[in-house]
N, C-alpha and C. Protein backbone atom coordinates (compact mmCIF):
# COMPACT_ATOMS: atom_id res chain seq x y z
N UNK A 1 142.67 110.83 56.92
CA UNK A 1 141.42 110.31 57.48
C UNK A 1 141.63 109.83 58.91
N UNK A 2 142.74 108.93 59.05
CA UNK A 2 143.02 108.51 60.49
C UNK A 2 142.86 109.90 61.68
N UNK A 3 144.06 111.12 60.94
CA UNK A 3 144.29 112.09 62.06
C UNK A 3 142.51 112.49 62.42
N UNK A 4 141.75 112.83 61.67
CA UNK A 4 140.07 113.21 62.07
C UNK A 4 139.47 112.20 62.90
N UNK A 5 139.82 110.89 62.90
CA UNK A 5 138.84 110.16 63.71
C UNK A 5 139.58 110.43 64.95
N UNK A 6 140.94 110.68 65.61
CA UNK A 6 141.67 110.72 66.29
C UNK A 6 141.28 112.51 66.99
N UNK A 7 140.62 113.27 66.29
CA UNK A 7 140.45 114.42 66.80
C UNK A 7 139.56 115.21 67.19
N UNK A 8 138.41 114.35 66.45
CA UNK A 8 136.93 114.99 66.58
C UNK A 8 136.07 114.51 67.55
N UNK A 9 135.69 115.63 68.73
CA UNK A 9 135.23 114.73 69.70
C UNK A 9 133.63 114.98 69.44
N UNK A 10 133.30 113.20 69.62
CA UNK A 10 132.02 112.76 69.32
C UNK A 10 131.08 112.93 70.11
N UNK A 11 129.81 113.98 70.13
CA UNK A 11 129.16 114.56 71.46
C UNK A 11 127.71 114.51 70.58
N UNK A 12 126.48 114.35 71.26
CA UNK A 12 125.06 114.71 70.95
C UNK A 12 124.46 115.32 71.91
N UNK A 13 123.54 116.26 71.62
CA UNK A 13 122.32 116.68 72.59
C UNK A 13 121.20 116.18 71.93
N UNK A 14 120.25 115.58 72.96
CA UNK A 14 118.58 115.23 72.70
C UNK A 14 117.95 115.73 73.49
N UNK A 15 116.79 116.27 72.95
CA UNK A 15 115.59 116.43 74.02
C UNK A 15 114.66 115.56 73.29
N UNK A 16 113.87 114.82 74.39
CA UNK A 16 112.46 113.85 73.98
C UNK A 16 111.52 114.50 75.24
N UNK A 17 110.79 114.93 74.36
CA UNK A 17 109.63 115.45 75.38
C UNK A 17 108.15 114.50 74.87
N UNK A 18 107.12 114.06 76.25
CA UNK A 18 106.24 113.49 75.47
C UNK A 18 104.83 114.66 76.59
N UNK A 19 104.02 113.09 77.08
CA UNK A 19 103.23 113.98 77.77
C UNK A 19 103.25 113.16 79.41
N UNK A 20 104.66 112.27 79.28
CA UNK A 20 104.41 111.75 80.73
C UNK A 20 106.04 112.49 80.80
N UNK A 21 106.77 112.66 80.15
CA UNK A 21 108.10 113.08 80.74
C UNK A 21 108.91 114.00 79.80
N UNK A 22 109.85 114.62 80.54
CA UNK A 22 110.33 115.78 79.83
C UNK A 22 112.32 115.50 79.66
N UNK A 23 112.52 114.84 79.01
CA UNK A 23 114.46 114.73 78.91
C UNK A 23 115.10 115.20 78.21
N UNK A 24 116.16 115.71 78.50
CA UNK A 24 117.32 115.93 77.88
C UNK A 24 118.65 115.43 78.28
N UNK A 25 119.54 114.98 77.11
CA UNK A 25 120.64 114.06 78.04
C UNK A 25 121.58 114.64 76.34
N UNK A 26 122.55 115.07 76.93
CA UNK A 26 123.84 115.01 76.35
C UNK A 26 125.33 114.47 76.60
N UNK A 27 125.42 113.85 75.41
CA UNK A 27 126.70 112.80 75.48
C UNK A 27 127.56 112.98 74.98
N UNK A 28 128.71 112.55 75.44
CA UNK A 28 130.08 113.05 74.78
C UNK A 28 131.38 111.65 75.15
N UNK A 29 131.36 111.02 74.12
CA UNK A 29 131.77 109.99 73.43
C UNK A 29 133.53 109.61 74.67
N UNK A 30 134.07 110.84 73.98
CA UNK A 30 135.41 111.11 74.43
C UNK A 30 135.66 111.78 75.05
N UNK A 31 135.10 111.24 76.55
CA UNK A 31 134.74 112.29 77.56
C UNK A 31 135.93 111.72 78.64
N UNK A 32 135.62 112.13 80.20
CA UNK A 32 136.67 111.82 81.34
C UNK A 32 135.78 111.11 82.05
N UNK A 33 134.52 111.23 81.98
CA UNK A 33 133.68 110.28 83.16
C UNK A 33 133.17 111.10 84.05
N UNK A 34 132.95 112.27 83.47
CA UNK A 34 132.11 113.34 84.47
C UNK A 34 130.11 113.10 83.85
N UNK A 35 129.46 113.16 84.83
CA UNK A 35 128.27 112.92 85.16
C UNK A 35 127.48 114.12 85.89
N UNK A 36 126.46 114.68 84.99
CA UNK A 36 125.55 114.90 85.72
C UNK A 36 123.99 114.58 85.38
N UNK A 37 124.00 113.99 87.12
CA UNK A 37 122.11 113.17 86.80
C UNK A 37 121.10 113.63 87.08
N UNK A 38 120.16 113.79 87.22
CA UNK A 38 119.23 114.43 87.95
C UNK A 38 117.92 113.75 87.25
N UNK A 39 117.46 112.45 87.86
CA UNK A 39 116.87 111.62 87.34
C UNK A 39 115.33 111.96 88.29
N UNK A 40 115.18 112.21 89.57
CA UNK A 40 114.30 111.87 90.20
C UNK A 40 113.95 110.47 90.91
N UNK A 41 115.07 109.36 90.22
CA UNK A 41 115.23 108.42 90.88
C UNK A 41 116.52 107.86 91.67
N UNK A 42 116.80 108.49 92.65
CA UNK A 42 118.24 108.16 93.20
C UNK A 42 119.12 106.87 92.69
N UNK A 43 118.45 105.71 92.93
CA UNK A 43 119.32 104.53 92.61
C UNK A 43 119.50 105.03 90.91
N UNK A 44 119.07 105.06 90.21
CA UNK A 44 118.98 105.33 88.81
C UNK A 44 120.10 106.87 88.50
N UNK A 45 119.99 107.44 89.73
CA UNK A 45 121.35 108.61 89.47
C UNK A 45 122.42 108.07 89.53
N UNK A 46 122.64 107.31 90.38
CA UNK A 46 123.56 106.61 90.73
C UNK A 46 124.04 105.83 89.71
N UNK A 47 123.40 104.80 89.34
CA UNK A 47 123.81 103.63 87.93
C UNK A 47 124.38 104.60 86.85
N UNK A 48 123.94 105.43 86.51
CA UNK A 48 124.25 106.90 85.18
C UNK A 48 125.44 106.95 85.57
N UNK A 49 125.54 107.85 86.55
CA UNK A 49 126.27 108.32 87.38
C UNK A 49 127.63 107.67 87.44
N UNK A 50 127.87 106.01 87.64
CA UNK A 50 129.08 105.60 87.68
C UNK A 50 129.08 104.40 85.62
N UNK A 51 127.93 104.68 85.59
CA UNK A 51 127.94 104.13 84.02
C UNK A 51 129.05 105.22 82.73
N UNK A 52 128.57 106.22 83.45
CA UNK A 52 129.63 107.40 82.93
C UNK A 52 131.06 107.15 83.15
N UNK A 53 131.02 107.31 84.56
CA UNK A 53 132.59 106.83 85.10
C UNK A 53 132.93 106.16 84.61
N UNK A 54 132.63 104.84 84.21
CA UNK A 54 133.32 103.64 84.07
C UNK A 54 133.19 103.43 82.37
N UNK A 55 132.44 104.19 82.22
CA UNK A 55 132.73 104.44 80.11
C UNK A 55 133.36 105.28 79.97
N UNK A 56 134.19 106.48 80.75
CA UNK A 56 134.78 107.52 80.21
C UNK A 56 134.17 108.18 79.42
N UNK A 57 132.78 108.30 79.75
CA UNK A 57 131.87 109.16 79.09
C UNK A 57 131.71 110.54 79.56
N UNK A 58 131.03 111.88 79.18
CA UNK A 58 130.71 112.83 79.90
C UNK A 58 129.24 112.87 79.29
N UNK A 59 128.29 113.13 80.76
CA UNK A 59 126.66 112.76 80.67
C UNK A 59 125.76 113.28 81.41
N UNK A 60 125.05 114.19 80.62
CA UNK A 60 123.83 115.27 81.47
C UNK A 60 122.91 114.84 80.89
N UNK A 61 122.08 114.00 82.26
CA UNK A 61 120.92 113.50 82.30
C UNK A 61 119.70 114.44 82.96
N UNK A 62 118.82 114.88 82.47
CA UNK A 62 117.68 115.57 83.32
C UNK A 62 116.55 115.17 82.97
N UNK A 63 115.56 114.48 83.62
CA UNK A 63 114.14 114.57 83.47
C UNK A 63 113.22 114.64 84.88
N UNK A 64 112.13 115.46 84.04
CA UNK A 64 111.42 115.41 85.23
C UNK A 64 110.01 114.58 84.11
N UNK A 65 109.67 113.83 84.90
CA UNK A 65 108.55 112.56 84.90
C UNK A 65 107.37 112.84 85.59
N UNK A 66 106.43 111.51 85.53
CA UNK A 66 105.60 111.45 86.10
C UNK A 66 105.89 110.58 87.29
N UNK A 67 106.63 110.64 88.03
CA UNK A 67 106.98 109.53 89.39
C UNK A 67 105.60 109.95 90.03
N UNK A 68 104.79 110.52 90.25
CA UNK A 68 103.71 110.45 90.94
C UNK A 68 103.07 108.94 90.52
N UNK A 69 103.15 108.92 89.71
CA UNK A 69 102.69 107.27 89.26
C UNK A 69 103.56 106.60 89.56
N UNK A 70 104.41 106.45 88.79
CA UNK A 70 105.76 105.49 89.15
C UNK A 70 106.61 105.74 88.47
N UNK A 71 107.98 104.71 88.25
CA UNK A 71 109.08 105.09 87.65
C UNK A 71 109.64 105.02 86.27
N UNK A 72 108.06 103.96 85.87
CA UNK A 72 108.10 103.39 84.73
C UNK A 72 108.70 104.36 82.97
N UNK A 73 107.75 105.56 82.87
CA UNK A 73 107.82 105.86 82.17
C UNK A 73 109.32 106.80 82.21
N UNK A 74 109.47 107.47 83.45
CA UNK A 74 111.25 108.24 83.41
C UNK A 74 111.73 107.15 82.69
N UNK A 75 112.53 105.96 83.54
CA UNK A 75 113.07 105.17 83.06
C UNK A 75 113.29 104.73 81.91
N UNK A 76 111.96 104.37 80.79
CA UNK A 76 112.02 103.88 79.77
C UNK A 76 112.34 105.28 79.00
N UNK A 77 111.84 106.47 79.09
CA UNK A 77 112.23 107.25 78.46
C UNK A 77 113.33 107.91 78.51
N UNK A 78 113.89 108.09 79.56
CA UNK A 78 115.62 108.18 79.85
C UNK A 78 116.67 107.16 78.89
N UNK A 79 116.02 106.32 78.71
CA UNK A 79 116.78 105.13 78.24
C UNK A 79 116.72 105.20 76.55
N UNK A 80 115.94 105.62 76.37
CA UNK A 80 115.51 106.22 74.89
C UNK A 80 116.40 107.20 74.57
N UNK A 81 116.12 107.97 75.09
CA UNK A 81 117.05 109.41 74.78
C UNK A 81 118.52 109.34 75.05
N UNK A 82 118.99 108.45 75.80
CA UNK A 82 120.64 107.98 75.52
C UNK A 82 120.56 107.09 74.85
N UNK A 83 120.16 106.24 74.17
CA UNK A 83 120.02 104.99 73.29
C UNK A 83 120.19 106.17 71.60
N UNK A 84 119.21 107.16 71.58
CA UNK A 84 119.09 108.01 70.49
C UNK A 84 120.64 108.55 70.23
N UNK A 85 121.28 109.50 71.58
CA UNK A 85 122.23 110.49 71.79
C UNK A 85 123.21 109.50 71.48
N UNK A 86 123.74 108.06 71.77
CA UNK A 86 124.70 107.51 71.68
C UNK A 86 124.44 107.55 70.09
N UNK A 87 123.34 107.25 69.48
CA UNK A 87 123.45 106.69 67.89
C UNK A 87 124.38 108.14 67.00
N UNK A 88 123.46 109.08 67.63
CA UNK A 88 123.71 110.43 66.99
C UNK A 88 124.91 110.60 67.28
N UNK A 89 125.90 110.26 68.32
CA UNK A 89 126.90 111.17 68.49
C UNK A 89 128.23 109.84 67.57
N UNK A 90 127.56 108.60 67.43
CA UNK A 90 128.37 107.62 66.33
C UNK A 90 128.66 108.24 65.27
N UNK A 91 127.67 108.99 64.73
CA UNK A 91 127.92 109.14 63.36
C UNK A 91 127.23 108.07 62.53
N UNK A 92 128.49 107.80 61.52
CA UNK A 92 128.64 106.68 60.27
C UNK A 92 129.01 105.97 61.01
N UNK A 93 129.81 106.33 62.57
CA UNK A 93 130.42 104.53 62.79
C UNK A 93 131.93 104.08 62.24
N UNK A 94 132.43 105.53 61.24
CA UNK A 94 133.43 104.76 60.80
C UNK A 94 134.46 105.02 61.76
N UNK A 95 135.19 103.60 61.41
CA UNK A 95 137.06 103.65 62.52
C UNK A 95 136.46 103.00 63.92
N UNK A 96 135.48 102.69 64.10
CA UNK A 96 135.15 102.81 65.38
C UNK A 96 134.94 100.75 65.72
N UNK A 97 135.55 100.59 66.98
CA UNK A 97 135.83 98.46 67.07
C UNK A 97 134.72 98.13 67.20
N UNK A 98 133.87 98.51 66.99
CA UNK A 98 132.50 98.21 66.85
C UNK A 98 131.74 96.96 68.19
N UNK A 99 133.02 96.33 68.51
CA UNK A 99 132.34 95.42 69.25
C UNK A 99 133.09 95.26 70.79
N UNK A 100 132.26 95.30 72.21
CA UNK A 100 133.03 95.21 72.89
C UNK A 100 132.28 94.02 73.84
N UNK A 101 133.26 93.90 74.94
CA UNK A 101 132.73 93.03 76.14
C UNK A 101 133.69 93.25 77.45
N UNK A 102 132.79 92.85 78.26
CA UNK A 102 133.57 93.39 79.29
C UNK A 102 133.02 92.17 80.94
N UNK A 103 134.23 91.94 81.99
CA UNK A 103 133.22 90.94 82.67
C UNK A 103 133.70 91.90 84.15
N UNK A 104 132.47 92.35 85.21
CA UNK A 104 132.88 93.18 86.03
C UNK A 104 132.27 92.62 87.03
N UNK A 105 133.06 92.18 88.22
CA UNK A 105 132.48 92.02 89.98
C UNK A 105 132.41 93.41 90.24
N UNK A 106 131.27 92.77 91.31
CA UNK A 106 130.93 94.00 92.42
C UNK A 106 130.71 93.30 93.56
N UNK A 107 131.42 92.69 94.71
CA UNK A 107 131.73 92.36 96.13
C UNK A 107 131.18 91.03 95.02
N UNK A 108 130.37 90.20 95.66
CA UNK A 108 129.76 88.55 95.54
C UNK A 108 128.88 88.76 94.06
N UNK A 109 128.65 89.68 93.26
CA UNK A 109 128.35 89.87 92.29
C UNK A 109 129.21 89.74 91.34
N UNK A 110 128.78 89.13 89.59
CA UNK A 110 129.49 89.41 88.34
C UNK A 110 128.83 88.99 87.48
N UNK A 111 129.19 90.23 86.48
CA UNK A 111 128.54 90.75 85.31
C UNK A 111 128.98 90.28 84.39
N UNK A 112 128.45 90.01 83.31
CA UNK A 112 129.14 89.83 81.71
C UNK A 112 128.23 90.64 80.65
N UNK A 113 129.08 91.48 80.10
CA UNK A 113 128.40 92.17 79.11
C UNK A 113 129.04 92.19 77.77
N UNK A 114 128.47 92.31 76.45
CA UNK A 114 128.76 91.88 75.29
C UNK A 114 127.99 93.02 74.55
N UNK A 115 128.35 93.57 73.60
CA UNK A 115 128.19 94.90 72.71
C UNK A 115 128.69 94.56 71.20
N UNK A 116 127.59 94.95 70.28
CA UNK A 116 128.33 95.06 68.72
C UNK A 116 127.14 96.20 68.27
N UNK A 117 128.10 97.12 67.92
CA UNK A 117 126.88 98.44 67.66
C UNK A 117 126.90 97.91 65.69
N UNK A 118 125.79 97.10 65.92
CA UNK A 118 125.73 96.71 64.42
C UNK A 118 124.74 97.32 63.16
N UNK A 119 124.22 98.00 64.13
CA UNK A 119 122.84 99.09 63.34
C UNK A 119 121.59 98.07 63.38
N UNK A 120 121.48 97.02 64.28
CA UNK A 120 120.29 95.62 63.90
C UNK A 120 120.23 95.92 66.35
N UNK A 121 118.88 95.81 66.15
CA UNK A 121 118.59 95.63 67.93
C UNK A 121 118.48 94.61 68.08
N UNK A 122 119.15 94.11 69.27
CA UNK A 122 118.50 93.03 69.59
C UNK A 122 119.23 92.83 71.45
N UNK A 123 118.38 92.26 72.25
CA UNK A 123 118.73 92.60 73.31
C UNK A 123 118.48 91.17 74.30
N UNK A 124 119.62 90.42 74.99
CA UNK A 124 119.18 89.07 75.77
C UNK A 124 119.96 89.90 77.33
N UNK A 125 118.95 89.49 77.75
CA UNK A 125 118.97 90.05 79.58
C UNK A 125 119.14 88.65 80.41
N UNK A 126 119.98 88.18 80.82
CA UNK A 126 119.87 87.07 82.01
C UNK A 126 120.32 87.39 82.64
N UNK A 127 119.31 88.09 83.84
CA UNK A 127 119.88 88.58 84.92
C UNK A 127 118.86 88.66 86.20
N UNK A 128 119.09 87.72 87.19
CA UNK A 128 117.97 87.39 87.68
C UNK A 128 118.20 88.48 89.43
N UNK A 129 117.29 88.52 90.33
CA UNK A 129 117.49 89.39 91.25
C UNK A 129 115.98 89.35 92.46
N UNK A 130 116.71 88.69 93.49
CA UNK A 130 115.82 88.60 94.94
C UNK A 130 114.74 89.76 95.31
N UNK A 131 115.15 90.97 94.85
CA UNK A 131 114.29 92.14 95.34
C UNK A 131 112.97 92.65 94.58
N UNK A 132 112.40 93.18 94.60
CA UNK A 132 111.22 94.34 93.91
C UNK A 132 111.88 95.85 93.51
N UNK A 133 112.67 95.86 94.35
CA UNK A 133 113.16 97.40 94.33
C UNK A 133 114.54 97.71 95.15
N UNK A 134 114.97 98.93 94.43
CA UNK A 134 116.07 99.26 94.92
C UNK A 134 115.52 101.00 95.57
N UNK A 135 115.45 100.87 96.69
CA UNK A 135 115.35 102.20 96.96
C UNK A 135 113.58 102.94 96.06
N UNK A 136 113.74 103.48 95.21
CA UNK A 136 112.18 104.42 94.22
C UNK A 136 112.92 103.56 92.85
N UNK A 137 113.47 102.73 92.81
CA UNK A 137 113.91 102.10 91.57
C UNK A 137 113.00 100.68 91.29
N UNK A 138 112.29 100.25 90.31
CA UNK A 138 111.56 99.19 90.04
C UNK A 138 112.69 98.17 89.74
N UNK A 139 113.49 97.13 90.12
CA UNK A 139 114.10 96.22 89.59
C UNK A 139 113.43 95.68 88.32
N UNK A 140 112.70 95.59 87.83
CA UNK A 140 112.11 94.63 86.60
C UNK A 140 112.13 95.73 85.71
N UNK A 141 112.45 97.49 86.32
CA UNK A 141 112.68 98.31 84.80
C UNK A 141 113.98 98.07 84.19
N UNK A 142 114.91 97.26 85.11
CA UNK A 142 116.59 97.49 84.34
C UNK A 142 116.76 96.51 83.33
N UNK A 143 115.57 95.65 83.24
CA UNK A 143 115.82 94.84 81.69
C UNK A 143 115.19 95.58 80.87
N UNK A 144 113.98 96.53 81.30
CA UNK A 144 113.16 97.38 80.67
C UNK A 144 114.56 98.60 79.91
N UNK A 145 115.17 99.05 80.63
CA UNK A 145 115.73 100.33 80.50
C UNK A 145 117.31 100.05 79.56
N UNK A 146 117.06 99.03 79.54
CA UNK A 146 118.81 98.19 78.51
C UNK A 146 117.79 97.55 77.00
N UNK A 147 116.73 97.56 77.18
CA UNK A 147 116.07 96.74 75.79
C UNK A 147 115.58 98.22 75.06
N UNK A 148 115.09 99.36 76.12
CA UNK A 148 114.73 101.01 75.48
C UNK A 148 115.83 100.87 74.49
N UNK A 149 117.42 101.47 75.37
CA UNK A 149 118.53 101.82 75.00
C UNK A 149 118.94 101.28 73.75
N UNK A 150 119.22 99.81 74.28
CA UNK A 150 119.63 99.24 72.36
C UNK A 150 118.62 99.41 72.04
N UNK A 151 117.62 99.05 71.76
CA UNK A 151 116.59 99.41 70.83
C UNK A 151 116.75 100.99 70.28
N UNK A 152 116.81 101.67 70.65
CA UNK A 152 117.11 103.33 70.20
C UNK A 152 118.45 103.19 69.70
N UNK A 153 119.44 102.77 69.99
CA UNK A 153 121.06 102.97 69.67
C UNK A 153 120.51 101.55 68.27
N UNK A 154 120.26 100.72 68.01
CA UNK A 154 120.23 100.26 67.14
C UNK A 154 121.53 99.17 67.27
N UNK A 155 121.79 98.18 68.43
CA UNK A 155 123.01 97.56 68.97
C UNK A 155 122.14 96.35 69.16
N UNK A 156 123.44 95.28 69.22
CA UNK A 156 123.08 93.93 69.78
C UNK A 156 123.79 93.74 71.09
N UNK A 157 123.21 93.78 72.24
CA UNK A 157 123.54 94.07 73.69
C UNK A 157 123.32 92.62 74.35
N UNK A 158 124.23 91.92 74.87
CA UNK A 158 124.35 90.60 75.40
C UNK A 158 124.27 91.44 77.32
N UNK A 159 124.12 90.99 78.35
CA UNK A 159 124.08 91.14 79.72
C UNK A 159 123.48 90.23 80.18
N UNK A 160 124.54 89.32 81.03
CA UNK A 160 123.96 87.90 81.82
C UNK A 160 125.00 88.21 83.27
N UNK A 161 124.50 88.12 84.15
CA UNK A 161 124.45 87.74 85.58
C UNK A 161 125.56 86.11 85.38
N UNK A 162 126.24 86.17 86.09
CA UNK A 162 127.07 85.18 86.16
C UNK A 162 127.48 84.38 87.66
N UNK A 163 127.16 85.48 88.90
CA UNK A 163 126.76 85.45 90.03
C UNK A 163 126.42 86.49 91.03
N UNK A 164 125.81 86.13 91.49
CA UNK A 164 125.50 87.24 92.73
C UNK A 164 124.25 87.07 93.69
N UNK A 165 124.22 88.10 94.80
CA UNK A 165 122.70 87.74 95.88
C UNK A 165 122.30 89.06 96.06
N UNK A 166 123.36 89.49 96.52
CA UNK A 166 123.11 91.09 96.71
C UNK A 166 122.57 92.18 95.26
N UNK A 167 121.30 92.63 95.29
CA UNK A 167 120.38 93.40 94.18
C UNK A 167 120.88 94.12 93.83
N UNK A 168 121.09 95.54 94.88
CA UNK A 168 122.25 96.61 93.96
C UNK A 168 123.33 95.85 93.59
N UNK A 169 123.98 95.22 94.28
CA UNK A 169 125.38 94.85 93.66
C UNK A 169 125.57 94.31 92.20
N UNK A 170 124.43 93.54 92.16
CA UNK A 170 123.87 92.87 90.79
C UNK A 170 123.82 94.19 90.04
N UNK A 171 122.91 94.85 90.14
CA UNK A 171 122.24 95.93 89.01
C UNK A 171 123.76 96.67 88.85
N UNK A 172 124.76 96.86 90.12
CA UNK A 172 125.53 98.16 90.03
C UNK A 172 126.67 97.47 88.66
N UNK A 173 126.73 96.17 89.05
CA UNK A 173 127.64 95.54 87.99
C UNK A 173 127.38 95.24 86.74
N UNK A 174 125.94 95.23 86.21
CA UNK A 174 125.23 95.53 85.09
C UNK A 174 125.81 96.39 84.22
N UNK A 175 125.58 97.54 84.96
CA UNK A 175 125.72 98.77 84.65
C UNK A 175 127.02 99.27 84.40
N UNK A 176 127.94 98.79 84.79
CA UNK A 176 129.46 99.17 85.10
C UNK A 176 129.84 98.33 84.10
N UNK A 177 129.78 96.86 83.64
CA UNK A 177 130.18 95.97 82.70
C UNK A 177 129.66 96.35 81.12
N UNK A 178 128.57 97.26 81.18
CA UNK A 178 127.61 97.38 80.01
C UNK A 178 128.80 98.54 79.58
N UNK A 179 128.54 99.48 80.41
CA UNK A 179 129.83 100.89 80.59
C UNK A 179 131.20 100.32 79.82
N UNK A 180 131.81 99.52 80.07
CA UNK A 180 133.43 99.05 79.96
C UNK A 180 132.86 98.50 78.51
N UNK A 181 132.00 97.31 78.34
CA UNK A 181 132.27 97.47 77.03
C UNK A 181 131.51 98.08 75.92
N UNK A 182 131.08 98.90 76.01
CA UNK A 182 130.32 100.41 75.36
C UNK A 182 131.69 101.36 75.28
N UNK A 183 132.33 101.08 76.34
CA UNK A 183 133.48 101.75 75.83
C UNK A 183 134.48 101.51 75.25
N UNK A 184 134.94 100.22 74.79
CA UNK A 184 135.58 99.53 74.17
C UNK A 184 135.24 99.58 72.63
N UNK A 185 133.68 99.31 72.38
CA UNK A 185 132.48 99.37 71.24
C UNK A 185 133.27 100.74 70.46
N UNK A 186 132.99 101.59 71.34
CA UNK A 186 133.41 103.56 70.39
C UNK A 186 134.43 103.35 70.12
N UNK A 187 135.62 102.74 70.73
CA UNK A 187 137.16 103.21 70.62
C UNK A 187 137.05 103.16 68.95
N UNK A 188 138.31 104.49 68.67
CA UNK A 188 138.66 104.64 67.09
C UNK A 188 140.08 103.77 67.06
N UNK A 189 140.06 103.27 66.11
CA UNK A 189 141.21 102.59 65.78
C UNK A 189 141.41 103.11 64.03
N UNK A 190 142.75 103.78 64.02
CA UNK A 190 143.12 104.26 62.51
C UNK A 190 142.86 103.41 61.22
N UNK A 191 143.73 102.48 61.77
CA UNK A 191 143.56 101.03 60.88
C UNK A 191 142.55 100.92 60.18
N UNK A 192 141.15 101.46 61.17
CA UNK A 192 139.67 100.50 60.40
C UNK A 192 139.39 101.63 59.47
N UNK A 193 139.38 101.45 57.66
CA UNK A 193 139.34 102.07 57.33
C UNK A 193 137.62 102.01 56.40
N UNK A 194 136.88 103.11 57.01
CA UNK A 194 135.28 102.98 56.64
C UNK A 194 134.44 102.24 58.09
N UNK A 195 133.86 101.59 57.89
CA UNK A 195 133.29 100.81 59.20
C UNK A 195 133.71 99.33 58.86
N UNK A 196 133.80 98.56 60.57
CA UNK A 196 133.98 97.61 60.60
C UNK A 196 132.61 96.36 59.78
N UNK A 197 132.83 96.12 58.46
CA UNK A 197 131.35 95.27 58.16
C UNK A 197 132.03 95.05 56.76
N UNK A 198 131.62 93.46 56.17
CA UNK A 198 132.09 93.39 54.97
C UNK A 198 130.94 94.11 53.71
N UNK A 199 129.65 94.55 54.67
CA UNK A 199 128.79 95.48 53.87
C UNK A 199 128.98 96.46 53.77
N UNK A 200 130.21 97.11 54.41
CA UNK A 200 130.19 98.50 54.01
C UNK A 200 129.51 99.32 54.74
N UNK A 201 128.31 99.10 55.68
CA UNK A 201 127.59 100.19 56.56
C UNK A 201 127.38 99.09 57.45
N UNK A 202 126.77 100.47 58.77
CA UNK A 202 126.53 99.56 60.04
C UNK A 202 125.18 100.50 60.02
């Protein structure tokens, strides 16, 4: 049982199509940190983009939206469809540390992020930020676009701001801290034999 969790690499494809946006995003668990985004929202390629990197994930993001309106609905629905792709590509969950955290600067910025993929949502955001926007990016969607995610992945997601002034720097360390321990969360460990829970399922 150990050698299979040790060999099988954990990958999903989703498509969520509605009538404001069109995505597909495939994930791959036990990846190198290769990224491709193509969001329509630059700052938002970008966050993917090194959220990958810094999870050792591999991640093809594509939607095309309604940005003629705004960014609202990409966003939340982007966030859905990797929130889904991460659940799907878990599995059962078994072998896997179920819980991670991680605390990441970015120049005068730092992040703290906290992860337990427990199969229960629940999502606390303290993370406060001087701007309206980053570039075609709504700042008030990135609590929006982390409450989609766990909510779809079915996780209890901690992210609090610990300091910072600078907006991207804030959001970029969000994103990068959420990454590190999301990646910590998947790691297989032989040892755990079934899932980590004295219930028996996650």
């Amino acid at each position: 049982m150990s050698t299979q969790l040790q060999t099988t690499t954990r990958r999903a494809e989703v498509h969520r199509q509605t009538k404001e946006t069109d995505v597909r995003v495939a994930l791959t668990l036990d990846g190198t940190g290769q990224a491709q985004i193509a969001t329509g929202v630059g700052f938002l390629d970008h966050m993917l983009t090194l959220f990958a990197k810094h999870g050792l994930f591999d991640l093809e993001v594509v939607c095309r939206g309604d940005l003629q309106i705004d960014d609202h609905h990409s966003v939340e629905d982007i966030a859905i469809t990797m929130g889904q792709a991460l659940s799907e590509a878990l599995g059962d969950k078994a072998g896997i540390a179920r819980y991670g955290s991680a605390i990441v600067p970015m120049d005068e910025a730092l992040c703290r992020a906290v992860i337990d993929l427990s199969g229960r949502f629940h999502l606390v955001y303290e993370v406060k930020a001087s701007r309206n926007r980053v570039g075609a990016f709504s700042v008030e969607m990135a609590e929006h676009f982390w409450r989609s995610f766990a909510e779809a992945a079915r996780c209890n997601l901690h992210i609090d701001l610990l300091r910072g002034r600078n907006t991207h720097h804030i959001l970029e360390a969000t994103f990068k801290a959420t990454a590190r321990a999301l990646r910590q969360a998947v790691e297989r460990d032989a040892r755990i034999q079934g899932v980590l829970s004295t219930k028996g399922v996650l």
